[in-house]
PDB file of N, CA and C in Angstrom:
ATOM      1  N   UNK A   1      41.283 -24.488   3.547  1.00  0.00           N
ATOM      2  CA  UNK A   1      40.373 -23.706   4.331  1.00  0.00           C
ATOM      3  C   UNK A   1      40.004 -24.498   5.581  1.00  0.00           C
ATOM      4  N   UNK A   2      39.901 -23.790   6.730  1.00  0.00           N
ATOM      5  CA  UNK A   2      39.398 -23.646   8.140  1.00  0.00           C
ATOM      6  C   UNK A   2      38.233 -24.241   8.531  1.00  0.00           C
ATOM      7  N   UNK A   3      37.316 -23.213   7.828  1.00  0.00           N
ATOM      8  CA  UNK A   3      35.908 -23.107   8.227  1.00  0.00           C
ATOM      9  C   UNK A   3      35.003 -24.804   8.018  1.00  0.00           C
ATOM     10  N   UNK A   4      33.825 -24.469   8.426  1.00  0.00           N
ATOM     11  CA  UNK A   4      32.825 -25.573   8.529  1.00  0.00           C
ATOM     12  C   UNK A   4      32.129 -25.339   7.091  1.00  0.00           C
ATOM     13  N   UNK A   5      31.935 -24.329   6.646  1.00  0.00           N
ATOM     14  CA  UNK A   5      31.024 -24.342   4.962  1.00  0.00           C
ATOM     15  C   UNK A   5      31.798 -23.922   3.806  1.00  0.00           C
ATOM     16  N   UNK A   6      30.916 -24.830   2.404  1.00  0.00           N
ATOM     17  CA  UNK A   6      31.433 -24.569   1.655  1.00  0.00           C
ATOM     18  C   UNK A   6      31.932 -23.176   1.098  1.00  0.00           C
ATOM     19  N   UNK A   7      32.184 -22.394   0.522  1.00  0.00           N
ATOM     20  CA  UNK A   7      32.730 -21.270  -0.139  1.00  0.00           C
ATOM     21  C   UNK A   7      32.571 -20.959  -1.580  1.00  0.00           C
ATOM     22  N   UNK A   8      31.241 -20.585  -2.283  1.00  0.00           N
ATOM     23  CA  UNK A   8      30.679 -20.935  -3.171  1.00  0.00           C
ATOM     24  C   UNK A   8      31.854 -20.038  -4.011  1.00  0.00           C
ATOM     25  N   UNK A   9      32.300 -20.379  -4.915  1.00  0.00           N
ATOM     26  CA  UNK A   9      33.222 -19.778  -6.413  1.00  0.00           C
ATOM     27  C   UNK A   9      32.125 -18.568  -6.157  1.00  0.00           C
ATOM     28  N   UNK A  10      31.150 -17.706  -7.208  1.00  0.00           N
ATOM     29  CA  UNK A  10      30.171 -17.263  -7.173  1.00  0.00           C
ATOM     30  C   UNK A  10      30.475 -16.258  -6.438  1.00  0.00           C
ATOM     31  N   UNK A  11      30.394 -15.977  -5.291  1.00  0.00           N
ATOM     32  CA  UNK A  11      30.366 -15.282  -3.824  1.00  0.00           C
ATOM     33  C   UNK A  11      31.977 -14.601  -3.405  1.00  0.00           C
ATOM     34  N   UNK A  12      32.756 -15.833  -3.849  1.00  0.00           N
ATOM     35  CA  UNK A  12      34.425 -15.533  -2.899  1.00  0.00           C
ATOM     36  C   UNK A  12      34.975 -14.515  -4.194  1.00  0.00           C
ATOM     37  N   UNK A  13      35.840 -13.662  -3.993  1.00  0.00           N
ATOM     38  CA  UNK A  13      36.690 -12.956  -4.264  1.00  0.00           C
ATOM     39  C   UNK A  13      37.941 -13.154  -3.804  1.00  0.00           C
ATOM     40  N   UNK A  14      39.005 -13.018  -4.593  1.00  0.00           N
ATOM     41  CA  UNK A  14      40.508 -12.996  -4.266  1.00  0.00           C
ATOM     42  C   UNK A  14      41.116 -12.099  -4.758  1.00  0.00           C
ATOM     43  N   UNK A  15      42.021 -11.816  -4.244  1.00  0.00           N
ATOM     44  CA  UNK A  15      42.758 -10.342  -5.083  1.00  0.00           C
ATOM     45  C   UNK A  15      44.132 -10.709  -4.277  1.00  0.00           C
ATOM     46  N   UNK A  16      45.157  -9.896  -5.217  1.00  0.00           N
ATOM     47  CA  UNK A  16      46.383 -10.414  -4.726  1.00  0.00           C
ATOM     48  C   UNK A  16      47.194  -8.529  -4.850  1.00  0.00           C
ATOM     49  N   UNK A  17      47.642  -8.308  -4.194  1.00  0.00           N
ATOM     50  CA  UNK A  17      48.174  -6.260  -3.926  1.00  0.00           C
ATOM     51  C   UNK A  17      50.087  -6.681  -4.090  1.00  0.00           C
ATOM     52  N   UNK A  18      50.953  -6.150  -4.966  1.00  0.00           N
ATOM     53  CA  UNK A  18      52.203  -6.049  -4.793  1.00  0.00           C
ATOM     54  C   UNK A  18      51.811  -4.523  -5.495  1.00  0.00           C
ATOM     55  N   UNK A  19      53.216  -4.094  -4.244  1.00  0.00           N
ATOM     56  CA  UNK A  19      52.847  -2.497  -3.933  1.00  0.00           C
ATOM     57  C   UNK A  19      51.663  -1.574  -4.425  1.00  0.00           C
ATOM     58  N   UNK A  20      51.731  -1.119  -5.956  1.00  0.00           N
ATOM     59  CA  UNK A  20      50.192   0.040  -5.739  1.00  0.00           C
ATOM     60  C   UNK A  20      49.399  -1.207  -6.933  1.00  0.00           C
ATOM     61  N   UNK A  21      49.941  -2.484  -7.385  1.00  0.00           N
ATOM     62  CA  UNK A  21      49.198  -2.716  -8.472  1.00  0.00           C
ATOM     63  C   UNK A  21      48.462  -3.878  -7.730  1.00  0.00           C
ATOM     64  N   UNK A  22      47.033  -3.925  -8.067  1.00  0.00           N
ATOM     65  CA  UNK A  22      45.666  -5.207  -7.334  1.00  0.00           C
ATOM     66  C   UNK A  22      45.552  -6.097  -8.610  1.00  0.00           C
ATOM     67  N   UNK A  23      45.960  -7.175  -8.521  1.00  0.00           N
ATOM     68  CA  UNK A  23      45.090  -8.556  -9.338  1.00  0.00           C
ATOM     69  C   UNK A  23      44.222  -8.788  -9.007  1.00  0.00           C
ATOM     70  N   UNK A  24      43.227  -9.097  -9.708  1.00  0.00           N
ATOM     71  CA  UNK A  24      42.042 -10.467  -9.738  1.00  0.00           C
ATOM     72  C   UNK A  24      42.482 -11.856  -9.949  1.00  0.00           C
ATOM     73  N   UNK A  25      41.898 -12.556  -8.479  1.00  0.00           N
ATOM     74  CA  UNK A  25      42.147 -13.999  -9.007  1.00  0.00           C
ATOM     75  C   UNK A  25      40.687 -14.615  -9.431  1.00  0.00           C
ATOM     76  N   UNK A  26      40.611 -16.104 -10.436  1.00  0.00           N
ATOM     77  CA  UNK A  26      39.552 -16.562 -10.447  1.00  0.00           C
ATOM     78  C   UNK A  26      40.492 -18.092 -10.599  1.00  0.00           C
ATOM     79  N   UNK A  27      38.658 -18.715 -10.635  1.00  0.00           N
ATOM     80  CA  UNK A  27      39.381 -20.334 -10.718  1.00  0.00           C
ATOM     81  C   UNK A  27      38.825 -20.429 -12.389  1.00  0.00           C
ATOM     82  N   UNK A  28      38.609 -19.382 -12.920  1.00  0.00           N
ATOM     83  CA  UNK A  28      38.708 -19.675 -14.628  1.00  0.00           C
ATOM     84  C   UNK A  28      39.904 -18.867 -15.688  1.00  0.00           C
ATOM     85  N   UNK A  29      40.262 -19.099 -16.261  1.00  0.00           N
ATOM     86  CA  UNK A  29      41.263 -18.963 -16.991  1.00  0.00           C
ATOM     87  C   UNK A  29      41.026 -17.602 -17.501  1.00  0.00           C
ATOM     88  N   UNK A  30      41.628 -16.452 -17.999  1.00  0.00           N
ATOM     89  CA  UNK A  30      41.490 -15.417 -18.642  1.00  0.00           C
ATOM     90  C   UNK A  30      41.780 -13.957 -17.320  1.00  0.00           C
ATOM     91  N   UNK A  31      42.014 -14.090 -16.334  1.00  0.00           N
ATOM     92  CA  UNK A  31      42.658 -13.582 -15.001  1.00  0.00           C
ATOM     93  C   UNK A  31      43.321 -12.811 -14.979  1.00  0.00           C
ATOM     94  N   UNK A  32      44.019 -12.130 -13.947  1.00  0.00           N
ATOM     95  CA  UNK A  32      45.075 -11.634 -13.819  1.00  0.00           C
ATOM     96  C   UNK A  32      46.134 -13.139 -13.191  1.00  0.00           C
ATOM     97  N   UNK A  33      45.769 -13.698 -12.141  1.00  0.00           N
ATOM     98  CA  UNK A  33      45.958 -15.148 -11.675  1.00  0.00           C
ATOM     99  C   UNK A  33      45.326 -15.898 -11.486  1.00  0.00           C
ATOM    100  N   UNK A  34      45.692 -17.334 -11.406  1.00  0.00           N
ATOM    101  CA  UNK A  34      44.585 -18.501 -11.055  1.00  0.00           C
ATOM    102  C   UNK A  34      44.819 -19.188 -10.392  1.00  0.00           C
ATOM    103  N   UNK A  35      43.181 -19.636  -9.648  1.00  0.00           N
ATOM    104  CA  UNK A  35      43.531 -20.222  -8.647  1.00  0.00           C
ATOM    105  C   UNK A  35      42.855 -21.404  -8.868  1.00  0.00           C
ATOM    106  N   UNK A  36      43.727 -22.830  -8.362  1.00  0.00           N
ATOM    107  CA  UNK A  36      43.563 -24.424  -8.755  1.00  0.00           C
ATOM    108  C   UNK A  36      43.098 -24.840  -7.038  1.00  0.00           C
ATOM    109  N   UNK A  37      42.325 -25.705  -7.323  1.00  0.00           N
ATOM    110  CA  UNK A  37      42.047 -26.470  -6.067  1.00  0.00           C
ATOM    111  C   UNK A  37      42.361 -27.648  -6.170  1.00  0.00           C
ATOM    112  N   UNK A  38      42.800 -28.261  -4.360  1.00  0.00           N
ATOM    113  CA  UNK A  38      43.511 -29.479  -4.506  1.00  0.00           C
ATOM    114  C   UNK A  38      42.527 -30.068  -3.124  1.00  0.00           C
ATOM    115  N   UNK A  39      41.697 -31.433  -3.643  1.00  0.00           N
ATOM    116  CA  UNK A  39      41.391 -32.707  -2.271  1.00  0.00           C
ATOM    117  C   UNK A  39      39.956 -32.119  -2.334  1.00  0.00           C
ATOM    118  N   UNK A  40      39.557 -31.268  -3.414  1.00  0.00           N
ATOM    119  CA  UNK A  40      38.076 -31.083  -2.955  1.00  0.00           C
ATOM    120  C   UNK A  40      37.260 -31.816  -3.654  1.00  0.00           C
ATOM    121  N   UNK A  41      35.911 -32.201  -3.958  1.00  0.00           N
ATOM    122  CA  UNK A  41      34.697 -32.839  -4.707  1.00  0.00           C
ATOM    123  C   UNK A  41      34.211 -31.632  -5.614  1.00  0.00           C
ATOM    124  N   UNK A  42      33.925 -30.476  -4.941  1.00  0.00           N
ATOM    125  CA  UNK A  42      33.110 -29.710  -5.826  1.00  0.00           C
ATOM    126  C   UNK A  42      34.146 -28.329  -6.441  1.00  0.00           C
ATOM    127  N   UNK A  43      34.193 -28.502  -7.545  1.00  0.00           N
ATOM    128  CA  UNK A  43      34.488 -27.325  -8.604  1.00  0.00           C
ATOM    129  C   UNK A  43      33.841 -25.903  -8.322  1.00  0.00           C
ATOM    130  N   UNK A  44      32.810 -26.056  -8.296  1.00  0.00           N
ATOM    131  CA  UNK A  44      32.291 -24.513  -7.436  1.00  0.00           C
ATOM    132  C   UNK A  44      32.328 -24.167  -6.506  1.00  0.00           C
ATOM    133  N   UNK A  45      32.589 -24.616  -5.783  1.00  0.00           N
ATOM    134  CA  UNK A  45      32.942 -23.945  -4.236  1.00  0.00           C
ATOM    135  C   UNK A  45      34.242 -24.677  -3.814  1.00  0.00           C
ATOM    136  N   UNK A  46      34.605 -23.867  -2.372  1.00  0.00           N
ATOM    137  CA  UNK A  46      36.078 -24.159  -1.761  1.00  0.00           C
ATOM    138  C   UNK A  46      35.382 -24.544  -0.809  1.00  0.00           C
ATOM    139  N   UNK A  47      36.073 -25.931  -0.216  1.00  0.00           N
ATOM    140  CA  UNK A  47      35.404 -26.731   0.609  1.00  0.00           C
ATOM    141  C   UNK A  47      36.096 -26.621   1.654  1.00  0.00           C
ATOM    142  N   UNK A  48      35.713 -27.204   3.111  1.00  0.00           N
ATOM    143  CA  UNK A  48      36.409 -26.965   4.251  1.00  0.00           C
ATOM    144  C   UNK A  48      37.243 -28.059   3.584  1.00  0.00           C
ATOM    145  N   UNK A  49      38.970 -27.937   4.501  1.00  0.00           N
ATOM    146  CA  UNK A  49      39.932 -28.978   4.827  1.00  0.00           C
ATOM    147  C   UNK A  49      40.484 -28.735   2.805  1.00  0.00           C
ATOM    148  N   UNK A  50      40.073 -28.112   2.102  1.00  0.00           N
ATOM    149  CA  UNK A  50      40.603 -28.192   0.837  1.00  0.00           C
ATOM    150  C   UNK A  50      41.560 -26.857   0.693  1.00  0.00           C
ATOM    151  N   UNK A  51      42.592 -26.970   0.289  1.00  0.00           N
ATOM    152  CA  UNK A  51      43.915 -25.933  -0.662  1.00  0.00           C
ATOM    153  C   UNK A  51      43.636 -25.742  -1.855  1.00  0.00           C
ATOM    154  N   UNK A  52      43.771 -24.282  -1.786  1.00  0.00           N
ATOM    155  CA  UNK A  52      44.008 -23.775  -3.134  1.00  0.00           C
ATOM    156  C   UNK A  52      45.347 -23.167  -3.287  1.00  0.00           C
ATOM    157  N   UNK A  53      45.531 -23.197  -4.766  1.00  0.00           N
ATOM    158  CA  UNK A  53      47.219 -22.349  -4.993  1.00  0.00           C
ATOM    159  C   UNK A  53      46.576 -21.607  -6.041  1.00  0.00           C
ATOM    160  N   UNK A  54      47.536 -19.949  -5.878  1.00  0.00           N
ATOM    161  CA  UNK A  54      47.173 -19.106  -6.481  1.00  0.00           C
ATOM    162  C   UNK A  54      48.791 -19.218  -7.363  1.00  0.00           C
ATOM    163  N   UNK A  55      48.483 -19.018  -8.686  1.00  0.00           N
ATOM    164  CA  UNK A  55      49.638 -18.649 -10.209  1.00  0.00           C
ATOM    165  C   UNK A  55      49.419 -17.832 -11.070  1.00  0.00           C
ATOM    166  N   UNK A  56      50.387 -17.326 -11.057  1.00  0.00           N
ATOM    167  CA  UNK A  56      50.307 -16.422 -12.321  1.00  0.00           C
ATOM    168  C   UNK A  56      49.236 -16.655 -13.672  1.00  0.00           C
ATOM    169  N   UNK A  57      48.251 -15.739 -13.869  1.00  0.00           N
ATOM    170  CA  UNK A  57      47.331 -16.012 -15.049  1.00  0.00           C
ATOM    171  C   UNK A  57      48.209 -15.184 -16.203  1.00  0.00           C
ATOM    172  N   UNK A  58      47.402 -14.099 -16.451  1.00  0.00           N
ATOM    173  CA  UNK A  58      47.425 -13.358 -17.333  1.00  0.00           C
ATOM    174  C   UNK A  58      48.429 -11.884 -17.174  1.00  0.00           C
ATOM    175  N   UNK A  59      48.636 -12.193 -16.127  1.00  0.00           N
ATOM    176  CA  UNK A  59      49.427 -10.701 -15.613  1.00  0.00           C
ATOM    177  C   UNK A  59      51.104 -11.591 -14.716  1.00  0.00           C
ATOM    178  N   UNK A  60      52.308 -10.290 -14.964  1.00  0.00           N
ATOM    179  CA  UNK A  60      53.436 -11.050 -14.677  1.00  0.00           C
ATOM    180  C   UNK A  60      53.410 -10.311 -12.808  1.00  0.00           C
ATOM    181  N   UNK A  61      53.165 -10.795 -12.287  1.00  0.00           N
ATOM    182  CA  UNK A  61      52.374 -10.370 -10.625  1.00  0.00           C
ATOM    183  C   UNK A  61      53.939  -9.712  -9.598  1.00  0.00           C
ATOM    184  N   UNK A  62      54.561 -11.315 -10.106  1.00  0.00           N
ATOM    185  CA  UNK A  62      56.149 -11.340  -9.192  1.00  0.00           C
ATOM    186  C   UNK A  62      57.214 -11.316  -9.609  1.00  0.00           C
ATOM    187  N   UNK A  63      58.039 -10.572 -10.319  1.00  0.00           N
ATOM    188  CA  UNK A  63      59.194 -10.921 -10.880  1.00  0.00           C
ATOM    189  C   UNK A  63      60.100 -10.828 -10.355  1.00  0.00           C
ATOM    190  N   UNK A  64      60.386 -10.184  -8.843  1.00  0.00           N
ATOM    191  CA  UNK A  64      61.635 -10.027  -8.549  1.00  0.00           C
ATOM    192  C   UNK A  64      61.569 -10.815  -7.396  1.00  0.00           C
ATOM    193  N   UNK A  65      62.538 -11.916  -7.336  1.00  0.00           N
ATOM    194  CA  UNK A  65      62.724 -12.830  -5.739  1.00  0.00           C
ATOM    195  C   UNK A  65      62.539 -12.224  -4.532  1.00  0.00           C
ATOM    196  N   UNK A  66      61.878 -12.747  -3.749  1.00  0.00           N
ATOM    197  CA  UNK A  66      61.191 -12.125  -2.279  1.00  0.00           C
ATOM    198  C   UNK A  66      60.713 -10.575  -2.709  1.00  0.00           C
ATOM    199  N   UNK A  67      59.653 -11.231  -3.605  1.00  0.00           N
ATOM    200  CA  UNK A  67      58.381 -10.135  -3.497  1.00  0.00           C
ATOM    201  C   UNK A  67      57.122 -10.025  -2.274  1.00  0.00           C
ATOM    202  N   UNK A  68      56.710  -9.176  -1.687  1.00  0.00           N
ATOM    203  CA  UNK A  68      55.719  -9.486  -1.027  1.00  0.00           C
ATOM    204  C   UNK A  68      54.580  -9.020  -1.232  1.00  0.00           C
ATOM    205  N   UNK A  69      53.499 -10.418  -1.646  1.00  0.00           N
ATOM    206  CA  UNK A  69      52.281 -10.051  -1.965  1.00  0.00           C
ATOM    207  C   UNK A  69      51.448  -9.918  -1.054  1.00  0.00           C
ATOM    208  N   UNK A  70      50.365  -9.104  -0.966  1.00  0.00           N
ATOM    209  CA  UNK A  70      49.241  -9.178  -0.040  1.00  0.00           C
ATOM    210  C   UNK A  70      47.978  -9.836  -0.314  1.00  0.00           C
ATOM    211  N   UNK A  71      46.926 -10.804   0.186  1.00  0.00           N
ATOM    212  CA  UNK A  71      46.360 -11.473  -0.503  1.00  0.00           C
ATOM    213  C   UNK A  71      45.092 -10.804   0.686  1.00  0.00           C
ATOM    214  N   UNK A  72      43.829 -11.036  -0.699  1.00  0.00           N
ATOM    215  CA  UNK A  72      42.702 -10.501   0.365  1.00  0.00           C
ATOM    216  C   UNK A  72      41.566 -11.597  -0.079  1.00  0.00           C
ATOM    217  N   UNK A  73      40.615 -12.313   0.625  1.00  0.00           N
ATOM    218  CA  UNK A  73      39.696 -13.164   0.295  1.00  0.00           C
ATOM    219  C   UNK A  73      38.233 -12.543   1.174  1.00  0.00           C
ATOM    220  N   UNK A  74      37.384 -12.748   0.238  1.00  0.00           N
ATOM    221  CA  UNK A  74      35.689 -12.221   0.723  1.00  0.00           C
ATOM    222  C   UNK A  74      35.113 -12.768   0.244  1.00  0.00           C
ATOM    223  N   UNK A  75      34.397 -13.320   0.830  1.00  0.00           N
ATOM    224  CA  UNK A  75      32.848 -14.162   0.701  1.00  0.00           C
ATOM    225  C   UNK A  75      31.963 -12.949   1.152  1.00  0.00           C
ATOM    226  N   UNK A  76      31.178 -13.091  -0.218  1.00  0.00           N
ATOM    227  CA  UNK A  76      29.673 -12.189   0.095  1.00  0.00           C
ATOM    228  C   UNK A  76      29.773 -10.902   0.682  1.00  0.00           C
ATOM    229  N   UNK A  77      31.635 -10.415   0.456  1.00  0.00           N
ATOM    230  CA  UNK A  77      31.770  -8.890   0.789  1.00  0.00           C
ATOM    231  C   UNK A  77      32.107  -8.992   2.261  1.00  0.00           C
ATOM    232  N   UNK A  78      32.266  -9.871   2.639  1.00  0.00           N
ATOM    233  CA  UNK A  78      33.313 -10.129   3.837  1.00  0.00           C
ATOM    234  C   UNK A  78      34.549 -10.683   4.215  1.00  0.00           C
ATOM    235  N   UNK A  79      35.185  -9.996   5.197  1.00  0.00           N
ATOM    236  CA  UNK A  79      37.008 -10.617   4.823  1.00  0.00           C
ATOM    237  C   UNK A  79      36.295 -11.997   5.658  1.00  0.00           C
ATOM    238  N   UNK A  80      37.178 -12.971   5.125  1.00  0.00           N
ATOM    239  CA  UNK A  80      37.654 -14.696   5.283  1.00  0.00           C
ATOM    240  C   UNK A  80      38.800 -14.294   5.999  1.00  0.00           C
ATOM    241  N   UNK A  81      38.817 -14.546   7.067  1.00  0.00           N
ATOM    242  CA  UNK A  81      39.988 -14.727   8.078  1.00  0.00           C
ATOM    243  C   UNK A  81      41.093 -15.477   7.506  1.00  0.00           C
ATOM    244  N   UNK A  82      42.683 -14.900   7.618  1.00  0.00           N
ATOM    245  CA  UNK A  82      43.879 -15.734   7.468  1.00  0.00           C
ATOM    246  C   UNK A  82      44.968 -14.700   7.470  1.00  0.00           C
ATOM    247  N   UNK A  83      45.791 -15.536   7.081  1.00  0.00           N
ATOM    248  CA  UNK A  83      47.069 -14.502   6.658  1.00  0.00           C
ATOM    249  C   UNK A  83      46.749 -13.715   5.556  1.00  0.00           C
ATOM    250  N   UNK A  84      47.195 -12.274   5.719  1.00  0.00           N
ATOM    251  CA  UNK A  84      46.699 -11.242   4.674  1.00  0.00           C
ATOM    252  C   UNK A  84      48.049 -11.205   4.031  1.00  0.00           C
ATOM    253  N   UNK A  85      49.335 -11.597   4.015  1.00  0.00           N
ATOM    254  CA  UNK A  85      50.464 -11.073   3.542  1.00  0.00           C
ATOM    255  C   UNK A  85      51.257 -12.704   3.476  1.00  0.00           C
ATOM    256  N   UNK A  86      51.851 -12.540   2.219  1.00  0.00           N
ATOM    257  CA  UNK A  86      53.288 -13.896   2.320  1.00  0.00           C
ATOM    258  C   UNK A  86      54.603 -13.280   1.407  1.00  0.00           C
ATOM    259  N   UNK A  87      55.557 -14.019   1.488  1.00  0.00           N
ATOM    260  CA  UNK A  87      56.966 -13.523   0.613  1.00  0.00           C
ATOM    261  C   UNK A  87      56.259 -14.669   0.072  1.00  0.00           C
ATOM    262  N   UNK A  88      57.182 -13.800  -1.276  1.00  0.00           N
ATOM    263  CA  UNK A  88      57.110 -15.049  -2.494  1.00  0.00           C
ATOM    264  C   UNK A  88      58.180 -15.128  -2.566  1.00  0.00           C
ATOM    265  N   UNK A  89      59.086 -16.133  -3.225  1.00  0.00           N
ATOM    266  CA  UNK A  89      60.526 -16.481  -3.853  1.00  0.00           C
ATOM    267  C   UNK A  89      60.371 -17.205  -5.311  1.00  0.00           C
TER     268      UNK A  89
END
């Protein structure tokens, strides 16, 4: 992440769209996917300058090579600026 403030877990939403079906992501286990953080201090929130990777939880999301997912992130019911779309392989 970009920004100057933290990104409280709590608040952010993730969702991941391949064609009509929407996942839920969380950073706790039991999901549709999950998402791990990497270089941060705090477990509850997404910190500036810290990566997250989103994986397969509980649901099979991508199965066919160069799928394209759409990814949507909101804090407090607002879009978080970025890329809304990636290929997967």
């Amino acid at each position: 992440m970009t920004g100057k403030d933290d990104l409280a877990w709590s608040f952010v939403k993730v969702t991941l769209s391949v064609g009509d079906n929407i996942y839920t992501c969380s950073v706790t286990a039991g999901d549709d996917c999950t998402i791990s953080q990497a270089a941060g201090s705090n477990d509850n929130a997404w910190e500036p300058g810290e990566y997250i990777f989103l994986s397969e939880g509980t649901a099979e999301i991508c199965s066919a090579q160069g799928c394209d997912v759409g990814i949507s992130v909101t804090n407090g019911g607002h879009t978080v600026a970025g890329d809304s779309s990636q290929m997967v392989n």
